[in-house]
N, C-alpha and C. Protein backbone atom coordinates (compact mmCIF):
# COMPACT_ATOMS: atom_id res chain seq x y z
N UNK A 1 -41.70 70.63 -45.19
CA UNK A 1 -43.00 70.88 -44.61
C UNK A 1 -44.11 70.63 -45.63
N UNK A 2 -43.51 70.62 -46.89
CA UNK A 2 -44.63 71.05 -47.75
C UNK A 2 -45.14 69.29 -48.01
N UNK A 3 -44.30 68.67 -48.26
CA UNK A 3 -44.10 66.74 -48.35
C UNK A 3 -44.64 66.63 -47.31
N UNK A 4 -44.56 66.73 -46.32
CA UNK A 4 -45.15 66.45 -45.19
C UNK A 4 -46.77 66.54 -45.06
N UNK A 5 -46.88 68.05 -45.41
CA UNK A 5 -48.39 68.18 -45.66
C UNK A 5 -48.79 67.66 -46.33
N UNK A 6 -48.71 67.62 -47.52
CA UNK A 6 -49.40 66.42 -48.90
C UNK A 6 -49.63 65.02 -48.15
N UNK A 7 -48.85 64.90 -47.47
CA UNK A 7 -48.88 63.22 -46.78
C UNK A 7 -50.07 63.44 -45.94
N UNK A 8 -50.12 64.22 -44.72
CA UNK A 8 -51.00 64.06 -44.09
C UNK A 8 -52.22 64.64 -44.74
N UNK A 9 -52.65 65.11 -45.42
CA UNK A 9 -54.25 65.57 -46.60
C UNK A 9 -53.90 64.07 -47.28
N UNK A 10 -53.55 63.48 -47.69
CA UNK A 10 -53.76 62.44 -48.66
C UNK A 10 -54.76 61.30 -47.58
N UNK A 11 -53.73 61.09 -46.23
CA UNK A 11 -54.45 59.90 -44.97
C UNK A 11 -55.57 60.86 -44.67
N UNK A 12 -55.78 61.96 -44.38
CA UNK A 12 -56.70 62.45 -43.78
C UNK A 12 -58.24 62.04 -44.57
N UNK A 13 -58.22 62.57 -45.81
CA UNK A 13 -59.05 62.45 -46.88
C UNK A 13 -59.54 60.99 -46.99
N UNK A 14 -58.48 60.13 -46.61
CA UNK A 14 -58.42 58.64 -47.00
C UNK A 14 -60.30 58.36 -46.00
N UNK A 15 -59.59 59.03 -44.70
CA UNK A 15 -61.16 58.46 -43.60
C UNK A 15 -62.06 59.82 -43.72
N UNK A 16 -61.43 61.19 -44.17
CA UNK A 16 -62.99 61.67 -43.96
C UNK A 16 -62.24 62.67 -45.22
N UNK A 17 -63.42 62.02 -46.22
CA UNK A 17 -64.10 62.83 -47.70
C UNK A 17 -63.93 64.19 -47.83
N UNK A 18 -64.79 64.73 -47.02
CA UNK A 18 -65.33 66.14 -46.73
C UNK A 18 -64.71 67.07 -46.13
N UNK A 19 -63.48 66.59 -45.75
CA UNK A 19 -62.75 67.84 -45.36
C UNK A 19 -61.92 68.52 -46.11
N UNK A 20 -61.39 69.79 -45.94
CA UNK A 20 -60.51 71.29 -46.79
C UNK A 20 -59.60 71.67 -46.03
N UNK A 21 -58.40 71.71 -46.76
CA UNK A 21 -57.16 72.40 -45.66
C UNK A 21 -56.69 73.52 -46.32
N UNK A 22 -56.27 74.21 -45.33
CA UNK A 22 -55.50 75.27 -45.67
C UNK A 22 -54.07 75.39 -45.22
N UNK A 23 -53.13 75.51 -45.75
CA UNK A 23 -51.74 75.49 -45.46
C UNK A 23 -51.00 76.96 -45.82
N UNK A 24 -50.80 77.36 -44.67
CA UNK A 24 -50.50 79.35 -44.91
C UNK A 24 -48.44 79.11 -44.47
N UNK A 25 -47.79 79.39 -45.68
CA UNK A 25 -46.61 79.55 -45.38
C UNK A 25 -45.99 80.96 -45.00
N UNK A 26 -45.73 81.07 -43.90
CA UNK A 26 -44.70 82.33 -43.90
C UNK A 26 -43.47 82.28 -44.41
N UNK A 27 -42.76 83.34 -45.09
CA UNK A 27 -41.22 83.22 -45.59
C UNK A 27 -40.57 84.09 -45.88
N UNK A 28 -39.63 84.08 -45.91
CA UNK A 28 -38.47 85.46 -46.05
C UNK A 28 -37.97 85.59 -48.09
N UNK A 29 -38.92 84.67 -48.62
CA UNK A 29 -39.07 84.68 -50.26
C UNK A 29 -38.02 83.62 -50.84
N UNK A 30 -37.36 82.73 -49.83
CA UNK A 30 -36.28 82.21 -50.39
C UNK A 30 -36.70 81.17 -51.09
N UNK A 31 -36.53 80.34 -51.56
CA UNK A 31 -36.55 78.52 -51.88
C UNK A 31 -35.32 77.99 -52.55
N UNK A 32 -35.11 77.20 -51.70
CA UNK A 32 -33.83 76.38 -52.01
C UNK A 32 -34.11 75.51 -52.93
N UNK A 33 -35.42 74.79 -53.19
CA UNK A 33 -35.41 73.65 -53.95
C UNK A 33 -36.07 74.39 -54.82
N UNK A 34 -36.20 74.93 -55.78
CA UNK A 34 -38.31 75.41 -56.91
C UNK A 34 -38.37 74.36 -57.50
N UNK A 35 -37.66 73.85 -58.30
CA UNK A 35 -38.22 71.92 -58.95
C UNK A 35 -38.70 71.22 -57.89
N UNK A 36 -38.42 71.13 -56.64
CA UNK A 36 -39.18 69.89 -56.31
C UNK A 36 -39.96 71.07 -55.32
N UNK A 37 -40.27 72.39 -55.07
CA UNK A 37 -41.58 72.67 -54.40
C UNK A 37 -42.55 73.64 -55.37
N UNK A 38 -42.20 73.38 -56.72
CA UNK A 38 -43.12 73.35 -58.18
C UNK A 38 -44.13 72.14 -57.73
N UNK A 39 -43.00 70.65 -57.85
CA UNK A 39 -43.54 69.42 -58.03
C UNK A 39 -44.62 69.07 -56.79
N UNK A 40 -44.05 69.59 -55.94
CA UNK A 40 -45.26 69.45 -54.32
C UNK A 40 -46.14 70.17 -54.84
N UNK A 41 -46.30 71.08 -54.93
CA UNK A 41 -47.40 72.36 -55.21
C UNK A 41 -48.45 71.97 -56.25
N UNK A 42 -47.74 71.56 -57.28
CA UNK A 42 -48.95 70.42 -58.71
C UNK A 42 -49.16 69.44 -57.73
N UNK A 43 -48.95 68.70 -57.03
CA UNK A 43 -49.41 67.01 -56.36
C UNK A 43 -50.69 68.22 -55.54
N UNK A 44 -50.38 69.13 -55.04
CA UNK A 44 -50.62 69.89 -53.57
C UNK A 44 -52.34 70.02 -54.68
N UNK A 45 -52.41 70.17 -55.99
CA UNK A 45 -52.75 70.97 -56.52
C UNK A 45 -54.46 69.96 -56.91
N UNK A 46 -54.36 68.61 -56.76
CA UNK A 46 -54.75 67.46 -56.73
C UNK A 46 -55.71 67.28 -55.72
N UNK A 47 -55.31 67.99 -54.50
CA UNK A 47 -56.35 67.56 -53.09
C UNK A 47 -57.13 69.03 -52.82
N UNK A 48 -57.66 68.71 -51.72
CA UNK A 48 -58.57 69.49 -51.17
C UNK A 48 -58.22 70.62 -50.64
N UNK A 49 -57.33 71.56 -50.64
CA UNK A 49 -56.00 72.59 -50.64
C UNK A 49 -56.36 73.89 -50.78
N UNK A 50 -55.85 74.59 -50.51
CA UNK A 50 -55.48 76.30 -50.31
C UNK A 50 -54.31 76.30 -49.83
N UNK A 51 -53.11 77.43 -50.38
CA UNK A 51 -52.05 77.47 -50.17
C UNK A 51 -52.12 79.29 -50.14
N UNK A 52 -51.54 79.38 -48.61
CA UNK A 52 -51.68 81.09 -48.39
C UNK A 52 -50.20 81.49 -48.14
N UNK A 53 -49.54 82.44 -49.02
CA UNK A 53 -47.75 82.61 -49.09
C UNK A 53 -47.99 83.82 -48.49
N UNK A 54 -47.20 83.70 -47.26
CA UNK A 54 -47.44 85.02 -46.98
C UNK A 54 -45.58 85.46 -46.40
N UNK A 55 -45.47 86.61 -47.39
CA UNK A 55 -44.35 87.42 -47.28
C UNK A 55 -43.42 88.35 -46.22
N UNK A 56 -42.60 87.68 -45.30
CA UNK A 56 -42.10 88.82 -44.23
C UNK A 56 -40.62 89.20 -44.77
N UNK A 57 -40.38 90.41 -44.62
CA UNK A 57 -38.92 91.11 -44.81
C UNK A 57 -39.52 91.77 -46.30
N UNK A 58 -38.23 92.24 -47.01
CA UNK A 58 -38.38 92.88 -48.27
C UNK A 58 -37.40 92.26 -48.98
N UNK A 59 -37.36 90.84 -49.05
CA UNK A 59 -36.52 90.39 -49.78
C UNK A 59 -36.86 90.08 -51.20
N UNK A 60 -36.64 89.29 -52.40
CA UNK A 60 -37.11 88.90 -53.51
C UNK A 60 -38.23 87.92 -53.53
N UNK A 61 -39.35 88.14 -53.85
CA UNK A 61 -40.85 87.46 -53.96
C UNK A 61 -40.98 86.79 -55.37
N UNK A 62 -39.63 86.55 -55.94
CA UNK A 62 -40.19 86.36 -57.43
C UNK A 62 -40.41 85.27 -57.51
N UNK A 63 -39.78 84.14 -56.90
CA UNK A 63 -39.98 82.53 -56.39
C UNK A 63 -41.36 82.68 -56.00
N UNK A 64 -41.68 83.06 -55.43
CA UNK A 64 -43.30 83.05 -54.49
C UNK A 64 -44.47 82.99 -55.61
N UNK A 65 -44.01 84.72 -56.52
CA UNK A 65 -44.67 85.22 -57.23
C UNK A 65 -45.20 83.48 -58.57
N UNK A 66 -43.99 83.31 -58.92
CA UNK A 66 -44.10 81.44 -59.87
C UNK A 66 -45.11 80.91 -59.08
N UNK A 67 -45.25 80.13 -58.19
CA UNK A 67 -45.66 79.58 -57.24
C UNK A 67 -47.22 80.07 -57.00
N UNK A 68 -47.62 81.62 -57.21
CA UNK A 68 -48.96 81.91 -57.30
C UNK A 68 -49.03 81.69 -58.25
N UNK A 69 -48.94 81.68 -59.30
CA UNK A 69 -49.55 81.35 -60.81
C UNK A 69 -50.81 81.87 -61.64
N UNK A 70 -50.44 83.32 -60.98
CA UNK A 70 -51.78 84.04 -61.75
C UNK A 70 -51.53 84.27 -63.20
N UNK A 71 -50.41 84.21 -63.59
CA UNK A 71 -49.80 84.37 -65.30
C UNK A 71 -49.79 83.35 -66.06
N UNK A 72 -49.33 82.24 -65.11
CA UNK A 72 -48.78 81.28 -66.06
C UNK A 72 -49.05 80.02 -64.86
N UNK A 73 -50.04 79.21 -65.80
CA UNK A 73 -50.14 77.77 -65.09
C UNK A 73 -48.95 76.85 -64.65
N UNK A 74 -49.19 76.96 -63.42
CA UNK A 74 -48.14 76.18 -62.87
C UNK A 74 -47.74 74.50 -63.53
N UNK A 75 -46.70 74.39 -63.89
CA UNK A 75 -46.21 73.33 -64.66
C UNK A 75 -44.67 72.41 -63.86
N UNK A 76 -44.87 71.52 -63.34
CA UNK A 76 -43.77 70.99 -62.60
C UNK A 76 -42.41 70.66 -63.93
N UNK A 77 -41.68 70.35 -63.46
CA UNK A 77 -40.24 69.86 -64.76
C UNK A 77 -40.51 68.46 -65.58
N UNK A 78 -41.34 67.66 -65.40
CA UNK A 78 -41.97 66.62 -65.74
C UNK A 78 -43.31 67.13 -66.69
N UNK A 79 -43.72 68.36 -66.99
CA UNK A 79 -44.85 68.97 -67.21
C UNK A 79 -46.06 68.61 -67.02
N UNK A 80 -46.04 67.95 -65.93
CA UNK A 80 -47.17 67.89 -65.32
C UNK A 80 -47.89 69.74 -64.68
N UNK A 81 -49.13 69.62 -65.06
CA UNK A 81 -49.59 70.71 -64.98
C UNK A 81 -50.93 70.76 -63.60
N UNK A 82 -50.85 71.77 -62.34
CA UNK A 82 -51.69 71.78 -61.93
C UNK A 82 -53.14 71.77 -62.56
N UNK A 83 -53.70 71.00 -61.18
CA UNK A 83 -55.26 71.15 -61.52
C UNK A 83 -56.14 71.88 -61.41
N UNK A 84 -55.36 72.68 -60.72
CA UNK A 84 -55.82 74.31 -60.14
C UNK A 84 -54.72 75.23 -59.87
N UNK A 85 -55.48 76.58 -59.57
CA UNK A 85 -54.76 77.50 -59.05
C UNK A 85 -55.20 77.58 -57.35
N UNK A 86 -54.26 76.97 -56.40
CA UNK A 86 -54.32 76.82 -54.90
C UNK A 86 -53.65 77.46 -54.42
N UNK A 87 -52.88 79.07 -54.71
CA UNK A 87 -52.44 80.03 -54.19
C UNK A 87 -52.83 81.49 -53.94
């Protein structure tokens, strides 16, 4: 979902400049991939973006918690480093 979105903000932007998205994930705290939805999240980090994680169940948030990056600048495995904080 997250590839997906980056794709469509990249065409969108392409014809109109001026627009801002917001992309609000719901989740149960899991992630199967964190290297490659680190690596979305820095690309994510590039456009016109807000990323809203929002937490259901009481499972482990510590994946999530990386992913906000209020501690520590988000850095993909390539160290490429966001351009912001979009969480």
């Amino acid at each position: 979902m997250i590839r997906r979105f980056s794709d469509i903000v990249k065409e969108e932007t392409k014809i109109y400049s001026h627009l801002y998205f917001i992309f609000v994930i719901l989740t149960d705290g899991c992630i199967h991939d964190m290297k490659l939805t680190t690596k979305l999240m820095v690309d994510l980090s590039y456009q016109p973006i807000s990323v809203i994680i929002v937490g259901i169940g009481d499972n482990d948030f510590e994946e999530m918690d990386k992913l906000d990056a209020d501690k520590v600048v988000l850095t993909d495995s390539d160290g490429r480093v966001a351009a912001r904080d979009i969480c």
